[in-house]
Protein backbone atom coordinates (compact mmCIF):
# COMPACT_ATOMS: atom_id res chain seq x y z
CA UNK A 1 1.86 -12.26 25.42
CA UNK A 2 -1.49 -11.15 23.86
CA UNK A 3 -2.97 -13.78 21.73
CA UNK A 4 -2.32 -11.24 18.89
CA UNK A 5 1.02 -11.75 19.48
CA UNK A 6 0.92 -15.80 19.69
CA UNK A 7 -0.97 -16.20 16.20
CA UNK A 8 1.25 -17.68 13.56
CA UNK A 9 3.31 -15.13 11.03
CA UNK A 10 1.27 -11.91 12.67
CA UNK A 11 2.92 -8.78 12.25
CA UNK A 12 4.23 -6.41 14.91
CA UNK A 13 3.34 -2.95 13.53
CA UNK A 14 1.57 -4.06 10.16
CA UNK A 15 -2.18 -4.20 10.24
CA UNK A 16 -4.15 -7.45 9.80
CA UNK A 17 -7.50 -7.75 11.31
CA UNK A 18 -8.35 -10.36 14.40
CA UNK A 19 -9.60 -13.20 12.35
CA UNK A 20 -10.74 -14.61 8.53
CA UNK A 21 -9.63 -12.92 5.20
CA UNK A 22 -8.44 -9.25 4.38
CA UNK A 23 -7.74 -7.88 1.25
CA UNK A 24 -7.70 -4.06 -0.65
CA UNK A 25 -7.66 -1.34 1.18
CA UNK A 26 -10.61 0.72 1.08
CA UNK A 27 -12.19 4.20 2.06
CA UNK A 28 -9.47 5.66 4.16
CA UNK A 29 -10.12 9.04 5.47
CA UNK A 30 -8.89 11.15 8.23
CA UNK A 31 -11.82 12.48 10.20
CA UNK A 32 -11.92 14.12 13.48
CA UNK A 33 -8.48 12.80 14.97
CA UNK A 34 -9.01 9.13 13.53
CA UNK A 35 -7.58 7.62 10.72
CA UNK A 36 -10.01 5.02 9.18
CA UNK A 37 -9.15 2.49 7.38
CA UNK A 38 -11.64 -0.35 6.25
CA UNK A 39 -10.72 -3.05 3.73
CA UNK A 40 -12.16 -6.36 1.93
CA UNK A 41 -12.67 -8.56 4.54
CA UNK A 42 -14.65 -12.54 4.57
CA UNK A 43 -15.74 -12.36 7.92
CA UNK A 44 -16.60 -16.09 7.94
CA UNK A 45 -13.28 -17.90 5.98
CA UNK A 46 -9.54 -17.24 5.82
CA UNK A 47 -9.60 -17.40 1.56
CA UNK A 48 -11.30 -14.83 -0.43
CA UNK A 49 -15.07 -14.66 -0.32
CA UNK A 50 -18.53 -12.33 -0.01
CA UNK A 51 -16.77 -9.43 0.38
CA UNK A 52 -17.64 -7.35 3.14
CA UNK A 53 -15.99 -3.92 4.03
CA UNK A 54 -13.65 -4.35 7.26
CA UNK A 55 -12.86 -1.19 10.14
CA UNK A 56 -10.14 -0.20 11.75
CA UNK A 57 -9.26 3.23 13.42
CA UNK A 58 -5.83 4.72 13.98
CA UNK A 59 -4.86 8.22 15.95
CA UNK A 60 -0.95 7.35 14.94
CA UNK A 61 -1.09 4.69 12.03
CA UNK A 62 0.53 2.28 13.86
CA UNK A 63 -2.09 1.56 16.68
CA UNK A 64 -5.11 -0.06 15.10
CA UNK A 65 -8.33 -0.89 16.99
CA UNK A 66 -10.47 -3.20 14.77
CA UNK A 67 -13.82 -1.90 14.85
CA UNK A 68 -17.37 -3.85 13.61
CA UNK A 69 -18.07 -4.87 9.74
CA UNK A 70 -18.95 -1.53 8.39
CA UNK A 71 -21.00 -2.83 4.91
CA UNK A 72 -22.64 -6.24 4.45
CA UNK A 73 -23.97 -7.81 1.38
CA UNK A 74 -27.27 -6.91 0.73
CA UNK A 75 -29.70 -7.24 -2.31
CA UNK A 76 -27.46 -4.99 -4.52
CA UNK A 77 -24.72 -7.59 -4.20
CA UNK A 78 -21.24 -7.95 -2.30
CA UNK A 79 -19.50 -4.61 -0.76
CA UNK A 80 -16.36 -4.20 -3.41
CA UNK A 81 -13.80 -1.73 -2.38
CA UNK A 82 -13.98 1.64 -2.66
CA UNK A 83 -13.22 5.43 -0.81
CA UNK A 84 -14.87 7.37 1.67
CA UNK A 85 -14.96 11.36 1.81
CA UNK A 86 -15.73 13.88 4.51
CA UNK A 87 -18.89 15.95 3.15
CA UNK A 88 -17.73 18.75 4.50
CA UNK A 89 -20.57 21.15 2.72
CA UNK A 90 -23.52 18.57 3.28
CA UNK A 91 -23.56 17.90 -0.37
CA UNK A 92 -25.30 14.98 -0.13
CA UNK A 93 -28.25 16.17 2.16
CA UNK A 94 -27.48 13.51 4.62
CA UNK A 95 -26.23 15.34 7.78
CA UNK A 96 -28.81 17.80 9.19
CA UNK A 97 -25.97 19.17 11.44
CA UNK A 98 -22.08 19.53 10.72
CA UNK A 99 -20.46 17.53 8.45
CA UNK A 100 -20.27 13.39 7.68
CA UNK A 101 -18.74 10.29 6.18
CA UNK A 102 -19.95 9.12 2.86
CA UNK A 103 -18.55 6.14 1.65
CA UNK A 104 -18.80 5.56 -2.07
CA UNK A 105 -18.41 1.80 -3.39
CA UNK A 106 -18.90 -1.13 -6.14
CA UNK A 107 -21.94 -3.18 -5.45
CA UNK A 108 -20.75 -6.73 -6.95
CA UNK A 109 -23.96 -8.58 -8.13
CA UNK A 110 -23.35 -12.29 -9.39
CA UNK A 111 -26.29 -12.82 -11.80
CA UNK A 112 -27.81 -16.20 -12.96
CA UNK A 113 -26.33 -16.94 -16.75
CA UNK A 114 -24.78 -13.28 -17.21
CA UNK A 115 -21.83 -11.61 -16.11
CA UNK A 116 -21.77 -10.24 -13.04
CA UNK A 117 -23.30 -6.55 -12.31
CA UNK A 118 -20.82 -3.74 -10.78
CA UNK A 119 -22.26 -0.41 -10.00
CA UNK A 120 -21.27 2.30 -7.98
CA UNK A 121 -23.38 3.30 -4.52
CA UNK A 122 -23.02 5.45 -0.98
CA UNK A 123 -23.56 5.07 2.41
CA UNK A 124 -23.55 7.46 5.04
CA UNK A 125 -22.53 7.64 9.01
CA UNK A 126 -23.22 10.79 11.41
CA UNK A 127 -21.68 8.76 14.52
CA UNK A 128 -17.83 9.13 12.87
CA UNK A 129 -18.17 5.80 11.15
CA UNK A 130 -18.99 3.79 14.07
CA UNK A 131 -22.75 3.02 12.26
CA UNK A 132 -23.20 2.90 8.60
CA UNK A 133 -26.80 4.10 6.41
CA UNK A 134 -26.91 2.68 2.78
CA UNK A 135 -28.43 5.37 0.84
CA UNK A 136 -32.23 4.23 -0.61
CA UNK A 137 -31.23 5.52 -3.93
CA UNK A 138 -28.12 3.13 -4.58
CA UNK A 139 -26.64 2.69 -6.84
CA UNK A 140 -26.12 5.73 -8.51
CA UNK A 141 -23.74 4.95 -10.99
CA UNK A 142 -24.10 1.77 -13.74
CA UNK A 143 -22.68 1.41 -17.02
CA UNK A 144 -24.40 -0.56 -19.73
CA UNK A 145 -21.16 -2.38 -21.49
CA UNK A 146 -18.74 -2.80 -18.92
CA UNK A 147 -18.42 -6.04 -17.13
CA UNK A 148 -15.41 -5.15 -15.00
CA UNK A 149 -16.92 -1.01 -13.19
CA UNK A 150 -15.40 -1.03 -10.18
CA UNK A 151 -13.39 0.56 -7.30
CA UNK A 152 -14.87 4.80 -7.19
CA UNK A 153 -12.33 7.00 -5.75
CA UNK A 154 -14.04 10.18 -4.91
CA UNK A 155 -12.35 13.45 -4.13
CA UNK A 156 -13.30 17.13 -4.10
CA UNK A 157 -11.71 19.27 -7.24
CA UNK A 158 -11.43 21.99 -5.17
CA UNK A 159 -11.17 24.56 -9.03
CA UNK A 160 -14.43 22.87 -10.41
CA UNK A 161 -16.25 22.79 -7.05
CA UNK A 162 -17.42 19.29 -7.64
CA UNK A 163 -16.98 16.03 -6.55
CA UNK A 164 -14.83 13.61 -8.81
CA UNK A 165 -14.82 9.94 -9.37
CA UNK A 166 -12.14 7.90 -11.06
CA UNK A 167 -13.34 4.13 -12.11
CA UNK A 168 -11.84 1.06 -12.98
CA UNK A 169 -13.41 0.13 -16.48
CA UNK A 170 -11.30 -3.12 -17.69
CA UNK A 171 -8.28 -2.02 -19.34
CA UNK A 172 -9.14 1.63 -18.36
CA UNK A 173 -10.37 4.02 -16.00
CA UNK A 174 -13.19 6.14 -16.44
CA UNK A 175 -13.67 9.79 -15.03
CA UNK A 176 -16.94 11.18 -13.45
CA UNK A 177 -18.00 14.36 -12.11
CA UNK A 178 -21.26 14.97 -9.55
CA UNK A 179 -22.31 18.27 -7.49
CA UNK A 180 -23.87 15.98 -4.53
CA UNK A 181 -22.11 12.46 -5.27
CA UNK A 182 -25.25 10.93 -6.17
CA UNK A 183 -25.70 12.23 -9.69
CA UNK A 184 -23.05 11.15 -11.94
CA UNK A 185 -22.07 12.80 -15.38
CA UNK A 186 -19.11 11.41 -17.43
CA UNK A 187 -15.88 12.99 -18.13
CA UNK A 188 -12.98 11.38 -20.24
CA UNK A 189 -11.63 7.74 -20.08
CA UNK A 190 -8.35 7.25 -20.20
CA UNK A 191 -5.58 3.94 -20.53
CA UNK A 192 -6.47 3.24 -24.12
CA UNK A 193 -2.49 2.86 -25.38
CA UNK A 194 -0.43 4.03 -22.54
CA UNK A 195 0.52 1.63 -19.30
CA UNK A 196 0.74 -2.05 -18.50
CA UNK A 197 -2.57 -4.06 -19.76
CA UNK A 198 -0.92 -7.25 -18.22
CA UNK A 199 -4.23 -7.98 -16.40
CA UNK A 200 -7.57 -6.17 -15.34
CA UNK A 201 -7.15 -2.59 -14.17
CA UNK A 202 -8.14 -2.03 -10.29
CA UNK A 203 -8.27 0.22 -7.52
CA UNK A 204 -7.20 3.97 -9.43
CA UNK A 205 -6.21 7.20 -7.14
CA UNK A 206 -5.93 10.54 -8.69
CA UNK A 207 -4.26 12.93 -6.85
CA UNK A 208 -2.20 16.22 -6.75
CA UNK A 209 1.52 16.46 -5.53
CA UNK A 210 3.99 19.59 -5.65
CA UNK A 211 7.57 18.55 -7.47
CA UNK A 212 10.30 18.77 -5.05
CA UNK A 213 8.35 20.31 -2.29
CA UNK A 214 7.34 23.37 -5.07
CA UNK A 215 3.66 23.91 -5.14
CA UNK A 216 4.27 25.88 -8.12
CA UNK A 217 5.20 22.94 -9.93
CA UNK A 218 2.48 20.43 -9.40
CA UNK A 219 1.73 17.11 -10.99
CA UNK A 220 -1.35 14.95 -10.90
CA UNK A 221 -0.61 11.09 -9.82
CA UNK A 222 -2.23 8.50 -10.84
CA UNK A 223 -2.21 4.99 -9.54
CA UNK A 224 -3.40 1.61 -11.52
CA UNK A 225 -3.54 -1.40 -10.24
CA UNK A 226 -2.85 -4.61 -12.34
CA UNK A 227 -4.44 -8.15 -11.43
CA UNK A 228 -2.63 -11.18 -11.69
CA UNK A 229 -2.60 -12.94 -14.62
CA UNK A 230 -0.85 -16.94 -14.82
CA UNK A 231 1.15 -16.03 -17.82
CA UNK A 232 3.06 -13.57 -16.07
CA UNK A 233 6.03 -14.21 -13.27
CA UNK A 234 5.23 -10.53 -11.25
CA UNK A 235 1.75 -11.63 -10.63
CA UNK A 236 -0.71 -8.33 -9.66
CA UNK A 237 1.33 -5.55 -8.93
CA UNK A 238 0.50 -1.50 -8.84
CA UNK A 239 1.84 1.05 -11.83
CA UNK A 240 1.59 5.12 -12.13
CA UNK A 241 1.11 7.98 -14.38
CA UNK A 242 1.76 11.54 -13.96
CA UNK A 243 0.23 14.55 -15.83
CA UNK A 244 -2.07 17.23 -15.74
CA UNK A 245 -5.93 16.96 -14.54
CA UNK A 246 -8.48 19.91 -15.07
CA UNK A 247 -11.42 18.64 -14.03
CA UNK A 248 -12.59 16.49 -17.12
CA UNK A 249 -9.35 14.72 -18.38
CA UNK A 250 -5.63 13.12 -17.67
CA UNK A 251 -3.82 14.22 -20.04
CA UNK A 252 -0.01 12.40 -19.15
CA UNK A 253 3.30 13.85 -19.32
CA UNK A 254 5.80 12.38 -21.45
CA UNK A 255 7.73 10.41 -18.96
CA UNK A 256 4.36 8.48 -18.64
CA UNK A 257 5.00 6.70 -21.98
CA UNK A 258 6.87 4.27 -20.08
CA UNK A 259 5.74 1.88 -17.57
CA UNK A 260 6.73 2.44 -13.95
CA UNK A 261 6.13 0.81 -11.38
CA UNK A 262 5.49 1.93 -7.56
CA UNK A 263 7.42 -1.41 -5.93
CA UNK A 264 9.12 -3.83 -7.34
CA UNK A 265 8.45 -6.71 -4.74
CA UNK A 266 5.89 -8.93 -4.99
CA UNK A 267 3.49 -7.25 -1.94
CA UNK A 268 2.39 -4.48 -2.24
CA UNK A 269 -1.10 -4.03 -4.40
CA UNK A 270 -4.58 -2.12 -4.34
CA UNK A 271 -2.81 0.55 -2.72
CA UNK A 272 -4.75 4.00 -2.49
CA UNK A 273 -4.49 7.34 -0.17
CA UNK A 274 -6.09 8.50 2.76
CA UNK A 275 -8.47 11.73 1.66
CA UNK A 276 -8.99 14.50 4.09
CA UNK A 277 -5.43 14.89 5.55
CA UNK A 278 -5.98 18.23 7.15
CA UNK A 279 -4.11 21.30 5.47
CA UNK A 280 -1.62 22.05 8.36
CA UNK A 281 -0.42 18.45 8.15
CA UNK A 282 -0.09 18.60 4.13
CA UNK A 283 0.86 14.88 3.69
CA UNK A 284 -0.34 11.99 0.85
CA UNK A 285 -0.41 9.03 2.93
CA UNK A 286 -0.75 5.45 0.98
CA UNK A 287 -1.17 1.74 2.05
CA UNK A 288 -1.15 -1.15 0.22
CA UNK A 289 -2.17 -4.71 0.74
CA UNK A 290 0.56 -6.89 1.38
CA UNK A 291 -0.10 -9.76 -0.89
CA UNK A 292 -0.26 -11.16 -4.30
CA UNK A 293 -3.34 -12.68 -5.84
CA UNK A 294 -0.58 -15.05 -7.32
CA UNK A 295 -0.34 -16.98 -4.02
CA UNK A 296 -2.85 -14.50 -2.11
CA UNK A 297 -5.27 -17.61 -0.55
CA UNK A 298 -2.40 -19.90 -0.31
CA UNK A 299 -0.31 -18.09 2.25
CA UNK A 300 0.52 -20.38 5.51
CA UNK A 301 -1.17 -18.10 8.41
CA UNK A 302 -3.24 -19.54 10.82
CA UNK A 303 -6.33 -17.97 11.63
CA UNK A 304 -6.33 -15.16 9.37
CA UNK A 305 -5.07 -14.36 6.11
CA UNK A 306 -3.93 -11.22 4.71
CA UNK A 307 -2.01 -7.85 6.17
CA UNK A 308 -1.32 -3.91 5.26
CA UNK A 309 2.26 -2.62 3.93
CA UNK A 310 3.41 0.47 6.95
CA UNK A 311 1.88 3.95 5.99
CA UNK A 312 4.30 5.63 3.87
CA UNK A 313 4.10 9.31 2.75
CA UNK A 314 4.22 9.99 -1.15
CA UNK A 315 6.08 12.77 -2.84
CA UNK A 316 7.52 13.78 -6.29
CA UNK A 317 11.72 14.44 -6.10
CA UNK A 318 13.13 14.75 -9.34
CA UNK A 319 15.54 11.51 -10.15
CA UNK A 320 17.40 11.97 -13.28
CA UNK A 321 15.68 14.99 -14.76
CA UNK A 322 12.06 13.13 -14.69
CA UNK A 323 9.57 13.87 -11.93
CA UNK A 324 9.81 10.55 -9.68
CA UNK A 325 7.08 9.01 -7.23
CA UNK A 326 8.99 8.41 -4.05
CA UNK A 327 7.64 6.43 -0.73
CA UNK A 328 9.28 7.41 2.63
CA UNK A 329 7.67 5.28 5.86
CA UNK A 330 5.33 7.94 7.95
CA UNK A 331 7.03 9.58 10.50
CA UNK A 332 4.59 8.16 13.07
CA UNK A 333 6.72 4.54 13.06
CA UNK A 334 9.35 6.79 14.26
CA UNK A 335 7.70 7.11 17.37
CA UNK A 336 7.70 3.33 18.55
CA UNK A 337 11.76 2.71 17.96
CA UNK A 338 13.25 1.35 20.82
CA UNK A 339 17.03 1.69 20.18
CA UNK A 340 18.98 -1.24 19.88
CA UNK A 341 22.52 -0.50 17.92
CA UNK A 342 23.87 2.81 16.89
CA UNK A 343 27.56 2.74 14.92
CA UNK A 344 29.22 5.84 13.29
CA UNK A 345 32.25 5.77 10.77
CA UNK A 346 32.64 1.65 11.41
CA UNK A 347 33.95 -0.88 9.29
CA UNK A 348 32.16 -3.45 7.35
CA UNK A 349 33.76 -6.21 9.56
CA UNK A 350 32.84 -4.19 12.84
CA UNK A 351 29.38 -3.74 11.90
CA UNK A 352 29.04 -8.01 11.03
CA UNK A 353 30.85 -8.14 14.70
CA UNK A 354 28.36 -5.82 16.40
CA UNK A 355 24.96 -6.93 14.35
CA UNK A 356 25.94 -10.79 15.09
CA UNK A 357 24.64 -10.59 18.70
CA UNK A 358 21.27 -9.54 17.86
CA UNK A 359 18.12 -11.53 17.59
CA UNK A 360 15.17 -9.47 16.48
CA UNK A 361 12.21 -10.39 14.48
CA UNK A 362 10.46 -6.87 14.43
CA UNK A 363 12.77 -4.15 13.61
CA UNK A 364 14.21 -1.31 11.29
CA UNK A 365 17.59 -1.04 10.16
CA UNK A 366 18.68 2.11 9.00
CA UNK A 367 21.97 2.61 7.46
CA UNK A 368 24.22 5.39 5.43
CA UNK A 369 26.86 3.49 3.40
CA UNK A 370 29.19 4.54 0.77
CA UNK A 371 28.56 2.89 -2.76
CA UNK A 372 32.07 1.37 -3.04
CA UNK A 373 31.30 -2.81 -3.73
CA UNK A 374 28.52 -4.66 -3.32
CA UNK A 375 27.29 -5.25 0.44
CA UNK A 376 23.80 -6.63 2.13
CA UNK A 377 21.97 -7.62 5.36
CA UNK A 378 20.72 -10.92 6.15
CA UNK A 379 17.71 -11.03 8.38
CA UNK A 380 15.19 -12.95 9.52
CA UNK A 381 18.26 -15.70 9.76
CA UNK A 382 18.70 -18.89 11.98
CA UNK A 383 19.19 -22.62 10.86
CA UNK A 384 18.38 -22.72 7.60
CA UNK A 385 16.43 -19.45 6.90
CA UNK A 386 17.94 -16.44 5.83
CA UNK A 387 16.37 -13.04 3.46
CA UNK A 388 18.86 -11.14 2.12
CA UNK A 389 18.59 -7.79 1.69
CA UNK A 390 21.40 -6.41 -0.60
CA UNK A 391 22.82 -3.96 -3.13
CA UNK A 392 24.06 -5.33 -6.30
CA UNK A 393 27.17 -2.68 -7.81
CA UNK A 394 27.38 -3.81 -11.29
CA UNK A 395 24.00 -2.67 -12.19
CA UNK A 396 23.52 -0.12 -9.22
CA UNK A 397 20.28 -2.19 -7.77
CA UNK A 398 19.24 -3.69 -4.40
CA UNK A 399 17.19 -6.61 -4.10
CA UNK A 400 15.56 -8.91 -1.46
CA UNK A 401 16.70 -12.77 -1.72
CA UNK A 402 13.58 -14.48 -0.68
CA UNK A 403 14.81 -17.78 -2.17
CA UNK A 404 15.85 -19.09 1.83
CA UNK A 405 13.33 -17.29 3.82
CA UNK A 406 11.25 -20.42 5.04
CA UNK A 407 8.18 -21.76 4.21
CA UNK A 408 7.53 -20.92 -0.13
CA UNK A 409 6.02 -24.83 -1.05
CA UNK A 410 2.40 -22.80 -1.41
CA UNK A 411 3.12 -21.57 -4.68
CA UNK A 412 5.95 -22.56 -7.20
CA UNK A 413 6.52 -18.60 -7.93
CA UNK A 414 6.55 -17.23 -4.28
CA UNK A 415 10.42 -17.83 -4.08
CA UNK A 416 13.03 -15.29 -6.18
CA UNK A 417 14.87 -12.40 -6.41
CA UNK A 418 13.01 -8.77 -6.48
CA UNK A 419 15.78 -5.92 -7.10
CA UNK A 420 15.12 -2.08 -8.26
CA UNK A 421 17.22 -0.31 -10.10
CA UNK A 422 18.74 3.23 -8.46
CA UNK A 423 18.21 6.34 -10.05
CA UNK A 424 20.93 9.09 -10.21
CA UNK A 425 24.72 8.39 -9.05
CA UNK A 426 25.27 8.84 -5.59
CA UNK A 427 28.55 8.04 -3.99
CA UNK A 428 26.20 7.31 -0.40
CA UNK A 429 23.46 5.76 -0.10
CA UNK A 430 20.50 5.31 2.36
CA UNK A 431 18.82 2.61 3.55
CA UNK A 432 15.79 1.40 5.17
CA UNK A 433 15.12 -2.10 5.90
CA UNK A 434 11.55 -2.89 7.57
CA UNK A 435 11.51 -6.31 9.28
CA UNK A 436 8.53 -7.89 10.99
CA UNK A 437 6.94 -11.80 11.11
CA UNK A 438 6.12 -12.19 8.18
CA UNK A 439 7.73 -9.24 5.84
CA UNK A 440 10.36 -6.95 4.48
CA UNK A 441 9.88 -3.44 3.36
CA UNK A 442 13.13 -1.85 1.66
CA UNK A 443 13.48 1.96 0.72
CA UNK A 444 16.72 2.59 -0.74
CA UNK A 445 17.83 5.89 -2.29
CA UNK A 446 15.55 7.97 -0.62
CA UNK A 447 12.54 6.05 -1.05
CA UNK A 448 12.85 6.25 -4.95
CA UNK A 449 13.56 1.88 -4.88
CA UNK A 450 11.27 0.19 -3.14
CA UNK A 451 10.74 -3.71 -2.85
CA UNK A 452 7.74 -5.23 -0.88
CA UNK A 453 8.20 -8.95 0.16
CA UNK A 454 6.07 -11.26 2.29
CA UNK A 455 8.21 -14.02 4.11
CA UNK A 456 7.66 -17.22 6.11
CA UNK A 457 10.75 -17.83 8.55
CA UNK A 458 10.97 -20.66 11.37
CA UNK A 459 9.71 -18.50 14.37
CA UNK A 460 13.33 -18.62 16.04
CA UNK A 461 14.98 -17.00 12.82
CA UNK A 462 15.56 -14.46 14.39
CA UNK A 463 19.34 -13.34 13.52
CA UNK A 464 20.66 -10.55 12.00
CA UNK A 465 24.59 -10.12 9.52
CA UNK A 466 25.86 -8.07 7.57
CA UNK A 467 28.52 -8.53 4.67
CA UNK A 468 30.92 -6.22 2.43
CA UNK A 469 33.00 -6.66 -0.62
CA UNK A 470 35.43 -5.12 0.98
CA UNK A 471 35.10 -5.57 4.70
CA UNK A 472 37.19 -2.40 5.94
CA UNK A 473 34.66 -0.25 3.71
CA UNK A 474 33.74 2.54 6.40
CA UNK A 475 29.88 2.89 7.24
CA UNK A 476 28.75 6.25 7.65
CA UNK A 477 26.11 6.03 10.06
CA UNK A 478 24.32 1.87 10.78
CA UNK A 479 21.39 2.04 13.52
CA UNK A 480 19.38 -0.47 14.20
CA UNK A 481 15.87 -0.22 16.16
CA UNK A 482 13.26 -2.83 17.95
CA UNK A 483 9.42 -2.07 16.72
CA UNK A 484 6.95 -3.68 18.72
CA UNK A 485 3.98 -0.73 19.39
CA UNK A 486 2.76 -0.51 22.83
CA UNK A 487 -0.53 -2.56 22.19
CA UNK A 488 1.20 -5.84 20.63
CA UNK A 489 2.77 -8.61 22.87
């Protein structure tokens, strides 16, 4: 067993990097057969610190290889998070042959009796990210009254043939507009009214998706990410907004008035998408950071401290009339199922029979069941550990039951119930339970409900049951798969 493998509460298939502190995601982009992915990262403690920008390539977004720090501090201040871009056109200037990576990000200066300074600034790499140039003009983006500027995502408005930034501003977001990303001219703000002002707003995406698979009917997405704030139980957490974007300005539909909410766990924040997805593959791939800066430097790993949710693919399906975000987990974690249990048109009480021999700590369970009583799977179970994953009939919900998973002592709101309501009647429904060490990722109703939840569990809870209102209830289809990629254990 890899020493991977050995360190405490590591997961399977979700990335965490080798040692110290992880946190956002940051400037993912799909470049020449590689996914990158880097991320906040303390290369020198296991709680949150000078933030650095972490690396990690993928061909499959399962298999990571952790590559060298990509940014350092320097004498603009800490590397906050950010996005990268393929310059595709040499915009920029930087790449005398083919195109490049830019990476555009929030230089975090702490200064002596002020508020700290946040502006915005690039770096380049012509060796596919493996070696990183800080531009000599950084930054290029300030703002005179805004203590909290942070977080650029840059993409390419294909109709205005310009690059466009979206901001983090406080208790907005701010949108920019550049020809060569290094000259910034302001667009629109938008926030002022509309949302969740719980806490500071962080990491934004803007993005275009076509409604029920109809590119004639496309929507603009945006994601806002809430901090934490003490006075409220959810802790930081990740809301969205859909509308139209011409170039300048959001302007949101009405089902934007109110507040929704991508998961309704406690894990899954700072999520953003990868840019460049080439044309022929056609997806909008998001990650999140599993944590909650509730309990975020508190969590009981050893040797490292933080992990990513699985890659899941976005879309717009309309759920009651209204235009819904829905997450479905990438095809790619398809690839690394071993089977382990496959039961068609079985009862309740023969599926508790058949799932009762298994011990699995990595794994997905994916099941069909009719919506006649309220049923659930415990996982993650042995001695006195157990995280129920269930769905609650009398208000059409599931949930995760955290409240016995093991170890929760770190933080006083870490245990609970998380459940999501299901949109539209259905008389079957589908679900998708991910398990690994330390984590549960449910997609019920075609990835409409969604609950993110980091757990602690005694290594050897490793058990698996099932249970039924009624327990001769017929399950349509119950399968049940090992994950463990090739290069873990």
């Amino acid at each position: 067993m890899s020493t991977l493998a050995k360190q405490n509460f590591r997961g399977a298939y979700h990335f965490s990097p080798r040692v110290h502190w992880m946190n956002d995601p940051n400037g993912m982009v799909y470049f020449d057969g590689e996914y990158h992915l880097f991320y906040q990262h303390h290369p020198q403690g296991d709680t949150w610190g000078p933030m650095h920008w972490g690396h990690a390539v993928s061909k499959d977004l399962v298999n990571w290889e952790e590559l060298d720090v990509a940014l350092a501090p320097d004498e603009h201040g800490m590397i906050f998070s950010g996005s990268a871009v393929v310059d595709w056109n040499n915009t920029t200037g930087f790449f005398d042959d083919g195109p490049g990576l830019v990476a555009i990000f929030t230089h975090h200066l702490e200064a002596e009796g002020s508020h700290p300074i946040q502006r915005q600034s690039l770096a380049y790499s012509t060796d596919k990210g493996r070696s990183w140039t800080k531009y000599e003009g950084n930054p290029v983006l300030s703002h005179e009254s805004y203590v909290d500027f942070r977080d650029p995502k840059v993409f390419w408005h294909r109709e205005s043939n310009r690059w466009v930034m979206i901001v983090a501003c406080g208790q907005t977001v701010c949108l920019y507009h550049s020809p060569d990303l290094k000259s910034w001219t302001f667009g629109s703000e938008f926030g002022s009214g509309i949302g969740c002002h719980d806490g500071v707003w962080e990491c934004p995406d803007l993005f275009p998706l076509a409604v029920d698979g109809d590119a004639e009917r496309t929507k603009w997405v945006m994601l806002v990410s809430i901090g934490a704030d003490p006075a409220f139980a959810e802790g930081s957490r990740t809301q969205y907004f859909t509308g139209d974007f011409d170039g300048v300005a959001f302007t949101p539909d009405a089902a934007s008035a109110q507040v929704r909410w991508i998961d309704h766990g406690r894990d899954n924040y700072a999520g953003v998408t990868w840019s460049d997805i080439p044309a022929e593959d056609g997806r909008r791939i998001f990650i999140g950071w599993m944590s909650n800066w509730m309990y975020a430097n508190q969590t009981p790993t050893e040797g490292f401290r933080g992990a990513m949710t699985i890659p899941r693919e976005l879309a717009l399906e309309t759920r009651e009339g209204v235009a819904t975000l829905v997450q479905k987990p990438v095809a790619e974690l398809e690839a690394v199922r071993k089977p382990v249990l496959s039961l068609r048109s079985a009862t309740a009480r023969e599926a508790e029979e058949a799932l009762r021999k298994l011990q699995l700590v990595s794994c997905e369970i994916h099941a069909r069941l009719p919506i006649s009583g309220a049923f659930g799977f415990k996982v993650r179970a042995g001695g006195s550990n157990e995280t129920v994953v269930g769905f609650d009939d009398s208000d059409m919900a599931i949930y995760v039951d955290r409240t016995k998973s093991g170890l929760s002592g770190f933080h006083d709101r870490f245990s609970g119930i998380h459940a999501a309501k299901l949109a539209g009647a259905r008389e079957v429904m589908e679900l998708r339970i991910f398990v690994d060490a330390a984590s549960v990722e449910v997609f019920g109703n075609g990835g409409q409900a969604v609950i993110t939840d980091l757990i602690y569990p005694d290594t050897d809870a490793a058990g698996i049951s099932f249970f039924a209102a009624r327990p001769d209830a017929v399950i349509d289809a119950l399968s049940v798969y090992d994950l463990t990629p090739r290069n873990r254990g």
